[in-house]
PDB file of N, CA and C in Angstrom:
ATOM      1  N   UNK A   1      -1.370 -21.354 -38.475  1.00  0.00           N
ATOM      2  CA  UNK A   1      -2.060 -22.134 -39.492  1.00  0.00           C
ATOM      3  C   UNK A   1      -2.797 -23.289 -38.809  1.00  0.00           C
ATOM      4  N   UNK A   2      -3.966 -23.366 -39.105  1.00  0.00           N
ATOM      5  CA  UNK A   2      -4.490 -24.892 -38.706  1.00  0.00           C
ATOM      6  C   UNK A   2      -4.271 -26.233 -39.036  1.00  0.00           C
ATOM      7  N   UNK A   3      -4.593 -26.718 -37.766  1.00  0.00           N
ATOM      8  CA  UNK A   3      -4.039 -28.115 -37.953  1.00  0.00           C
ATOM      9  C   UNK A   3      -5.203 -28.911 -38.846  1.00  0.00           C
ATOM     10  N   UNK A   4      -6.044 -28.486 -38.983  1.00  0.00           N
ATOM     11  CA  UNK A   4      -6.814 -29.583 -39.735  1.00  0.00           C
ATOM     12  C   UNK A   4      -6.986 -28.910 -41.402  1.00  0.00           C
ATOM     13  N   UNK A   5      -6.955 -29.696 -42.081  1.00  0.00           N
ATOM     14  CA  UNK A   5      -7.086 -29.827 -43.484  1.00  0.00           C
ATOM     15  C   UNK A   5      -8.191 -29.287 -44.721  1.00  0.00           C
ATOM     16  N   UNK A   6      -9.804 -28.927 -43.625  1.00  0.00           N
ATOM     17  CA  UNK A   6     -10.691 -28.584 -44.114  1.00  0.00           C
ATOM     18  C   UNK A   6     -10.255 -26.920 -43.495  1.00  0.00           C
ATOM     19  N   UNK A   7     -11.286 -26.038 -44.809  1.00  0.00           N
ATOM     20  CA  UNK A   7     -11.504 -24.864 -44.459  1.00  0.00           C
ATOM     21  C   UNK A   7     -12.746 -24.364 -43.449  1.00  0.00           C
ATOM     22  N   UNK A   8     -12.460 -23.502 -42.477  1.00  0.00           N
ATOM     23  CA  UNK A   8     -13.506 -23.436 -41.445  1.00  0.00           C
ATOM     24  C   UNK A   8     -14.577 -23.597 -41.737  1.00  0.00           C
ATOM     25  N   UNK A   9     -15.087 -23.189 -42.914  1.00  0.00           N
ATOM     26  CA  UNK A   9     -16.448 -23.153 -43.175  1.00  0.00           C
ATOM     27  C   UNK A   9     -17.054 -24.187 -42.502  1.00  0.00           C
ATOM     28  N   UNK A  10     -16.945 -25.656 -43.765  1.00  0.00           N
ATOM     29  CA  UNK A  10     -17.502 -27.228 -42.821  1.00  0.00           C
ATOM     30  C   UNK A  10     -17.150 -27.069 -41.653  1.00  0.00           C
ATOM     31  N   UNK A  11     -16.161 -26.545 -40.704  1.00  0.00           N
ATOM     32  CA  UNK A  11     -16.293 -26.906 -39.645  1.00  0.00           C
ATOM     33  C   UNK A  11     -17.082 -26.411 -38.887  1.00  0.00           C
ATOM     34  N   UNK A  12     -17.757 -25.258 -39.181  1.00  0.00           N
ATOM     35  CA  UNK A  12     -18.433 -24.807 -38.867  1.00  0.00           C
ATOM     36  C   UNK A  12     -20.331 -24.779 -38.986  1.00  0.00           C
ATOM     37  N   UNK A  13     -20.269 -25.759 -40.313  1.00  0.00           N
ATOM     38  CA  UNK A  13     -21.514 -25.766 -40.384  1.00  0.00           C
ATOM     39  C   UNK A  13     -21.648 -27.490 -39.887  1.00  0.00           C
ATOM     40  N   UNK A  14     -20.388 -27.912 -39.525  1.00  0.00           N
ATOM     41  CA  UNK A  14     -20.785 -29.138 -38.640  1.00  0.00           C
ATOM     42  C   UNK A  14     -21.501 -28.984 -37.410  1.00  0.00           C
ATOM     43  N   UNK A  15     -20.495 -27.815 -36.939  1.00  0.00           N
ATOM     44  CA  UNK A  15     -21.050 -27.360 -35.797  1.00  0.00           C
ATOM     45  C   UNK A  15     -22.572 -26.967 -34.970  1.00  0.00           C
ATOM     46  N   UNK A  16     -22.713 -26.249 -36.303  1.00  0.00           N
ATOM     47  CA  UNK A  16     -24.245 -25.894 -36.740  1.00  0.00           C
ATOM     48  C   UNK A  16     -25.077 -26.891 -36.756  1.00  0.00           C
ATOM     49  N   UNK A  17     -24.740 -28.148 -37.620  1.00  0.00           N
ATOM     50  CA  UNK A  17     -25.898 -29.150 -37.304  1.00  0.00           C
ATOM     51  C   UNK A  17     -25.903 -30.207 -36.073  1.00  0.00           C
ATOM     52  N   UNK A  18     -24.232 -30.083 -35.894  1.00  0.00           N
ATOM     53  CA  UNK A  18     -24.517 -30.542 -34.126  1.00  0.00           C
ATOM     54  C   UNK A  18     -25.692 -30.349 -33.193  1.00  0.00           C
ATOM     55  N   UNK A  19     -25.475 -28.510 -32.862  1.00  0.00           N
ATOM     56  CA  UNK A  19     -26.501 -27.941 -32.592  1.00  0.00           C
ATOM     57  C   UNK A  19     -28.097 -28.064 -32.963  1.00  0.00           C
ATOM     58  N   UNK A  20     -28.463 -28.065 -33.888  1.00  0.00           N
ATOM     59  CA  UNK A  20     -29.661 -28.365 -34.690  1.00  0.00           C
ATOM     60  C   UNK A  20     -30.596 -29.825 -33.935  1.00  0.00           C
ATOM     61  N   UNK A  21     -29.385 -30.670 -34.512  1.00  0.00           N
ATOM     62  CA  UNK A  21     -29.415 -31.921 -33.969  1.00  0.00           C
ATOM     63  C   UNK A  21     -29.872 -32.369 -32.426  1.00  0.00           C
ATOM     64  N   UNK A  22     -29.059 -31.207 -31.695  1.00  0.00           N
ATOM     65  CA  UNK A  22     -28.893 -30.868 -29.887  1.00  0.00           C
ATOM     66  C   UNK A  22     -30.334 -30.408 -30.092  1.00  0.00           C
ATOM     67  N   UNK A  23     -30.600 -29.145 -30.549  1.00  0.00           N
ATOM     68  CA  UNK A  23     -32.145 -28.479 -30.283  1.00  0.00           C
ATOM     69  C   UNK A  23     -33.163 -29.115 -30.159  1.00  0.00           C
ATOM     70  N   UNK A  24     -33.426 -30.402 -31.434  1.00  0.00           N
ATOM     71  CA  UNK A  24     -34.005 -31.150 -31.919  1.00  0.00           C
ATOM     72  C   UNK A  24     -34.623 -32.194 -30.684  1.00  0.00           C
ATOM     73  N   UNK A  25     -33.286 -32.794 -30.199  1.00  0.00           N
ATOM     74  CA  UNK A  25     -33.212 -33.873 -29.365  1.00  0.00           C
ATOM     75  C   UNK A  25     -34.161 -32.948 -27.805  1.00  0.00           C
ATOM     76  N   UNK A  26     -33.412 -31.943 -27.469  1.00  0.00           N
ATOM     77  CA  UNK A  26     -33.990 -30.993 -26.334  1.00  0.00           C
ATOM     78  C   UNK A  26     -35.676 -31.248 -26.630  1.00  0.00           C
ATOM     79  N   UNK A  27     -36.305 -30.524 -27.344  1.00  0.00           N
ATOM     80  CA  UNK A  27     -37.721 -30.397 -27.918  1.00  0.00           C
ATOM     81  C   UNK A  27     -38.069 -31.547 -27.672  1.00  0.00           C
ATOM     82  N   UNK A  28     -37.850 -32.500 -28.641  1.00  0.00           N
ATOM     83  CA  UNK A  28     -38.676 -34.417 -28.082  1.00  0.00           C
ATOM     84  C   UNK A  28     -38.590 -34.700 -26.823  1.00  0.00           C
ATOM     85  N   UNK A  29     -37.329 -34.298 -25.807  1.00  0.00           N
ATOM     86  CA  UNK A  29     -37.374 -34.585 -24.410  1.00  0.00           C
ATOM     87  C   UNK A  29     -38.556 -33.737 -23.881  1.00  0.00           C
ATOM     88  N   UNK A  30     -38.909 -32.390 -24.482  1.00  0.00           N
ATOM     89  CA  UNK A  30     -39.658 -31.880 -23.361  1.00  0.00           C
ATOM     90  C   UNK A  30     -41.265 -31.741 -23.848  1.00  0.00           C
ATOM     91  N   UNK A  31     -41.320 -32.487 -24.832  1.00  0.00           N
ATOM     92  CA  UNK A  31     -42.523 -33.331 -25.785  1.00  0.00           C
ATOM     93  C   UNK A  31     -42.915 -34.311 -24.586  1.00  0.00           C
ATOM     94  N   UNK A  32     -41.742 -34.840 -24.284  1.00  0.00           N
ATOM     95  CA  UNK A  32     -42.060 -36.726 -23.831  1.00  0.00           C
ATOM     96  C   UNK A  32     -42.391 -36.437 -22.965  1.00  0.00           C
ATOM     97  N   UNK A  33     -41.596 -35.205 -22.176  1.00  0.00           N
ATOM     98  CA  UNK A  33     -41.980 -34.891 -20.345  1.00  0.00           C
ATOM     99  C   UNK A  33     -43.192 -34.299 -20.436  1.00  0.00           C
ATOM    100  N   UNK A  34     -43.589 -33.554 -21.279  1.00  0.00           N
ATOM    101  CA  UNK A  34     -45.056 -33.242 -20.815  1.00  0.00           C
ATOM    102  C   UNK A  34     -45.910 -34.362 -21.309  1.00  0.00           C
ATOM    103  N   UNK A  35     -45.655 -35.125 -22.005  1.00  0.00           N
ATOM    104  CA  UNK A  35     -47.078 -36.367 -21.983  1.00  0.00           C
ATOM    105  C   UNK A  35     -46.880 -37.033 -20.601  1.00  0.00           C
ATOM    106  N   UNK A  36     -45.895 -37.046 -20.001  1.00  0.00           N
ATOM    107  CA  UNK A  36     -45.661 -38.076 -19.017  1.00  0.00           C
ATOM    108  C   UNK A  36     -46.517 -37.127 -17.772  1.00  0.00           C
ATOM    109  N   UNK A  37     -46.229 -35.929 -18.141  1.00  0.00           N
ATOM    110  CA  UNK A  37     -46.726 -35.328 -17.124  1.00  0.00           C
ATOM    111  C   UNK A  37     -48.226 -35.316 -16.867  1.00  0.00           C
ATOM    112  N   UNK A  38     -48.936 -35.182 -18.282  1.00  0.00           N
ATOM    113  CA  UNK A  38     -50.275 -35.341 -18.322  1.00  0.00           C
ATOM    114  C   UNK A  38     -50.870 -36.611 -18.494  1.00  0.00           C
ATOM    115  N   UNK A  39     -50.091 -38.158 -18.596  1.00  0.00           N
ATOM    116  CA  UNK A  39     -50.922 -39.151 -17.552  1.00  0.00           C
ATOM    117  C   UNK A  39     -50.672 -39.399 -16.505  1.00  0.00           C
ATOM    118  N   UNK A  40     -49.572 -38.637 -16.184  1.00  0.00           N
ATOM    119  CA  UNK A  40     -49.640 -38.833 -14.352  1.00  0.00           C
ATOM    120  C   UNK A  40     -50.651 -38.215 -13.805  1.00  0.00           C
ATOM    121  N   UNK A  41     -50.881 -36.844 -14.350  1.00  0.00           N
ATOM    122  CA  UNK A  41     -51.913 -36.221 -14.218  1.00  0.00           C
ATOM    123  C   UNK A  41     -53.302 -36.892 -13.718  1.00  0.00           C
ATOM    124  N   UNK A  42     -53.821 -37.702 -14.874  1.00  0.00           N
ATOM    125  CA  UNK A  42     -54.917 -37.667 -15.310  1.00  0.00           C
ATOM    126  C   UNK A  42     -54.925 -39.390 -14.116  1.00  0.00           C
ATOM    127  N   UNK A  43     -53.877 -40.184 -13.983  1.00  0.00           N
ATOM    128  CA  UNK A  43     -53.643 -41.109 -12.734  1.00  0.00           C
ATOM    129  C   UNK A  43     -53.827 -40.252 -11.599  1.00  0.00           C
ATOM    130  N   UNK A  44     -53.580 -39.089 -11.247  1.00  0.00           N
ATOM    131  CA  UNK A  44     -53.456 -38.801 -10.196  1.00  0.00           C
ATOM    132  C   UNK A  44     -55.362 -38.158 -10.131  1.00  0.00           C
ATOM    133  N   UNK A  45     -55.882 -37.835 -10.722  1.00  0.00           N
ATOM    134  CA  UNK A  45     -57.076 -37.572 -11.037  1.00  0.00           C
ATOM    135  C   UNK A  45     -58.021 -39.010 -10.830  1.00  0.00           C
ATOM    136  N   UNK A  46     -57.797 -39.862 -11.327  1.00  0.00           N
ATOM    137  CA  UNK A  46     -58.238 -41.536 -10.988  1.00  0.00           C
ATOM    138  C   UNK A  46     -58.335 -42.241  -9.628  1.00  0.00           C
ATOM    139  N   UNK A  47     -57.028 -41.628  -9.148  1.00  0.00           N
ATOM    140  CA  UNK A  47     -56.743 -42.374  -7.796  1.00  0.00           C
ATOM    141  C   UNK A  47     -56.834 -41.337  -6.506  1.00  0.00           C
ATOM    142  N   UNK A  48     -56.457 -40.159  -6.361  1.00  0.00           N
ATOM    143  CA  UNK A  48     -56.352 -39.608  -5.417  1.00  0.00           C
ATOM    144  C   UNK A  48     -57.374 -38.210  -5.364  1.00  0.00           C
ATOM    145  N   UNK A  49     -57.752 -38.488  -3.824  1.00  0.00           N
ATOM    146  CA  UNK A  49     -58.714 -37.465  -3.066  1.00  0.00           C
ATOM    147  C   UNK A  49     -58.125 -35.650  -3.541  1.00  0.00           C
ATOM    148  N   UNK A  50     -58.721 -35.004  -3.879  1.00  0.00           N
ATOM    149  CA  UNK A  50     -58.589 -33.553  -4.523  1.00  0.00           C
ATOM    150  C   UNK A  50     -57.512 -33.035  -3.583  1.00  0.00           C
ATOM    151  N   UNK A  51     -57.107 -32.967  -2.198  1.00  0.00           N
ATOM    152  CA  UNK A  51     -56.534 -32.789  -1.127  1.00  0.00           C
ATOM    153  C   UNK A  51     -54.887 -33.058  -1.812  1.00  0.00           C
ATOM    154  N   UNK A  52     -54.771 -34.467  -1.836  1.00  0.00           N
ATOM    155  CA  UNK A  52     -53.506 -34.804  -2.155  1.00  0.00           C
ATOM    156  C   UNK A  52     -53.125 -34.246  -3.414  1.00  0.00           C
ATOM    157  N   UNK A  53     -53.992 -33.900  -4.683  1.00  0.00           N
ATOM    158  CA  UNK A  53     -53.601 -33.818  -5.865  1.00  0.00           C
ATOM    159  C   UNK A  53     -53.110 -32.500  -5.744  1.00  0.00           C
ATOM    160  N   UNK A  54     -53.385 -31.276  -5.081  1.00  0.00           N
ATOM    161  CA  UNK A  54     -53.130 -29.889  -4.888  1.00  0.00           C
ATOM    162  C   UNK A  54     -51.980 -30.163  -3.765  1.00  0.00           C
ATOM    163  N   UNK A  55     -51.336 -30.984  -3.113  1.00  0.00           N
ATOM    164  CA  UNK A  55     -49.935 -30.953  -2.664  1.00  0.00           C
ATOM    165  C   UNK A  55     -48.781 -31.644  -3.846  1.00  0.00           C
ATOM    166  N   UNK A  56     -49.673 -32.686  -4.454  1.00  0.00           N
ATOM    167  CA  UNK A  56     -48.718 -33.042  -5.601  1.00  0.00           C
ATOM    168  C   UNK A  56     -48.314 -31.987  -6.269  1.00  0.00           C
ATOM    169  N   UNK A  57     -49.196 -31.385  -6.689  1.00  0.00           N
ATOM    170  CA  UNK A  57     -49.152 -30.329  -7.550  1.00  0.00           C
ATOM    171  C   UNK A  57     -48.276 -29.142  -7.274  1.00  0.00           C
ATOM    172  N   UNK A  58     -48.713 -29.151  -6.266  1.00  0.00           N
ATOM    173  CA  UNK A  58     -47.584 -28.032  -5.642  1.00  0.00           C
ATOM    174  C   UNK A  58     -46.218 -28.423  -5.746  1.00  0.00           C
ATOM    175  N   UNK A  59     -46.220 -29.497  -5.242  1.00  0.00           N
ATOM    176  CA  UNK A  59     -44.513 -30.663  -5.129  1.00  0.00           C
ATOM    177  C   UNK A  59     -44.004 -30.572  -6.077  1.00  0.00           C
ATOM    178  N   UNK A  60     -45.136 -30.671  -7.218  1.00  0.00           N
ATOM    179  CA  UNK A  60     -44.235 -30.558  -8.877  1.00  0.00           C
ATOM    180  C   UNK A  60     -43.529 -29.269  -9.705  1.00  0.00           C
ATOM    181  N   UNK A  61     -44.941 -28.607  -8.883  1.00  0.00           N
ATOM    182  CA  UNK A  61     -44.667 -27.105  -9.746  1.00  0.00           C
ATOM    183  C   UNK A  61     -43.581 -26.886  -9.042  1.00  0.00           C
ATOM    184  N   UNK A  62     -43.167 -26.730  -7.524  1.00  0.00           N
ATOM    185  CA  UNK A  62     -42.103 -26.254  -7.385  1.00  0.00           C
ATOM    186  C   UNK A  62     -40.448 -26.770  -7.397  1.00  0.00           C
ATOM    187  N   UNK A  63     -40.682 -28.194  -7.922  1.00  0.00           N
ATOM    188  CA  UNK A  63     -39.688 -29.043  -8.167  1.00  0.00           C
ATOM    189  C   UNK A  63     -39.387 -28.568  -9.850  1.00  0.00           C
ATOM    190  N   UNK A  64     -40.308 -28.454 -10.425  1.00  0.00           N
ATOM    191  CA  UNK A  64     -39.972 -27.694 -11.695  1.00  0.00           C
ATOM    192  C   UNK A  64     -39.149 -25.840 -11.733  1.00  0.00           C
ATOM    193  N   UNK A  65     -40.045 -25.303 -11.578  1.00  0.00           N
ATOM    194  CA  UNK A  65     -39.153 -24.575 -10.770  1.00  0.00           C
ATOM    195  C   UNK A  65     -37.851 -24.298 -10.760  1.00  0.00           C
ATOM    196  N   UNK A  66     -37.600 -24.720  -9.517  1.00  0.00           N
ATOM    197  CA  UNK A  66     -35.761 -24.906  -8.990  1.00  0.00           C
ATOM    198  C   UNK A  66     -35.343 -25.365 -10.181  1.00  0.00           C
ATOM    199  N   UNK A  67     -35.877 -26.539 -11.080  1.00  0.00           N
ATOM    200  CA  UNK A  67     -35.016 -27.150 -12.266  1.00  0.00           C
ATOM    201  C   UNK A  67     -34.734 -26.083 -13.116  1.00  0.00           C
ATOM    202  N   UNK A  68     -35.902 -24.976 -13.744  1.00  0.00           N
ATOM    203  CA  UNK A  68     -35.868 -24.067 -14.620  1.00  0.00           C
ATOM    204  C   UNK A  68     -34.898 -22.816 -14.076  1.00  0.00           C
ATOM    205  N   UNK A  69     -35.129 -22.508 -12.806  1.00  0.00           N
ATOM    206  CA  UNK A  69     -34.319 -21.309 -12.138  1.00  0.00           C
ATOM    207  C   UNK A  69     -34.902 -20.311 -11.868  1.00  0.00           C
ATOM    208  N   UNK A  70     -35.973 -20.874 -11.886  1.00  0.00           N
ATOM    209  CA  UNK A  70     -37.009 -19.059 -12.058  1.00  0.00           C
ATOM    210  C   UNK A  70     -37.874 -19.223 -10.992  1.00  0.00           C
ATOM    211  N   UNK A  71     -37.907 -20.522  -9.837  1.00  0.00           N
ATOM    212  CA  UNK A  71     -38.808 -20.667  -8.625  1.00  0.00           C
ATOM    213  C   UNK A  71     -39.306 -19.281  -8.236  1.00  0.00           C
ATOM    214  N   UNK A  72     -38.582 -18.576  -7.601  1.00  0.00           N
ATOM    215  CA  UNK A  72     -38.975 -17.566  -6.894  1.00  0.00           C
ATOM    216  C   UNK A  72     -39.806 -16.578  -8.154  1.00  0.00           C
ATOM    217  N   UNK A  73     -39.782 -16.442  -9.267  1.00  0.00           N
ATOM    218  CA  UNK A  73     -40.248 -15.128 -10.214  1.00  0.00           C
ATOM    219  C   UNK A  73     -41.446 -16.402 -10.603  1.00  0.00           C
ATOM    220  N   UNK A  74     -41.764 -16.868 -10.749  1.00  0.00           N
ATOM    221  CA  UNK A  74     -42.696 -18.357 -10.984  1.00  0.00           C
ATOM    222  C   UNK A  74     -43.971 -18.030  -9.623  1.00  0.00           C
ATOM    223  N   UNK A  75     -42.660 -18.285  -8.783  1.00  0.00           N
ATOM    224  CA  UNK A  75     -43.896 -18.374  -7.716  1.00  0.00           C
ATOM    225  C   UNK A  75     -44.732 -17.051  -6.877  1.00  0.00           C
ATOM    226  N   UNK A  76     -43.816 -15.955  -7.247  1.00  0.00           N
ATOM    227  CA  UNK A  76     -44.381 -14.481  -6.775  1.00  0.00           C
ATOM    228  C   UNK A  76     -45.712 -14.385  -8.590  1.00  0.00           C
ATOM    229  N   UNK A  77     -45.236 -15.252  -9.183  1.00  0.00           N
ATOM    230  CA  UNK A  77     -46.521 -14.361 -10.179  1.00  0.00           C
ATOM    231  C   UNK A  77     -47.777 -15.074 -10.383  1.00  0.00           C
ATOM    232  N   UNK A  78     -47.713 -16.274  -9.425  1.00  0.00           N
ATOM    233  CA  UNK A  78     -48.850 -17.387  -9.515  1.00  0.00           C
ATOM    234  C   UNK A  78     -49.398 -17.019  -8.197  1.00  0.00           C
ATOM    235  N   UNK A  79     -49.067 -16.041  -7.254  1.00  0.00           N
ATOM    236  CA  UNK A  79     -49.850 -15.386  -6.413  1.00  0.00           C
ATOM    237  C   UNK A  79     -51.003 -14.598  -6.473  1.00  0.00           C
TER     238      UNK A  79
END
């Protein structure tokens, strides 16, 4: 028998909006990271010689990458 007092259901649709809540929060983070990404961008476009911006670029894409897990299938299809 369970120890808690409510029937699973609520506990379960707590659960559910935990999650929701979690999804929610995920999405605005990766909202925020791509604006951040596109005025660094557009700084790095302002300030630096075409040379450096295509090693940044590289630096990023493949620092993204490793973060996502997919470096290697990422980088064989941008060949």
């Amino acid at each position: 028998m369970p120890s808690s007092s409510l029937p699973p259901g609520p506990e379960v649709s707590f659960t559910l909006l935990q999650e929701e809540q979690h999804q929610r929060e995920l999405s605005l983070l990766r909202k925020r990271l791509e604006e951040l990404e596109t005025r660094q961008r557009k700084q790095l476009e302002d300030l630096g010689p075409p040379r450096e911006r295509v090693m940044l670029d590289a630096h990023r894409d493949s620092a993204r990458n490793n973060s996502t897990g997919e470096g290697e299938v990422q980088s064989e299809d941008s060949k």
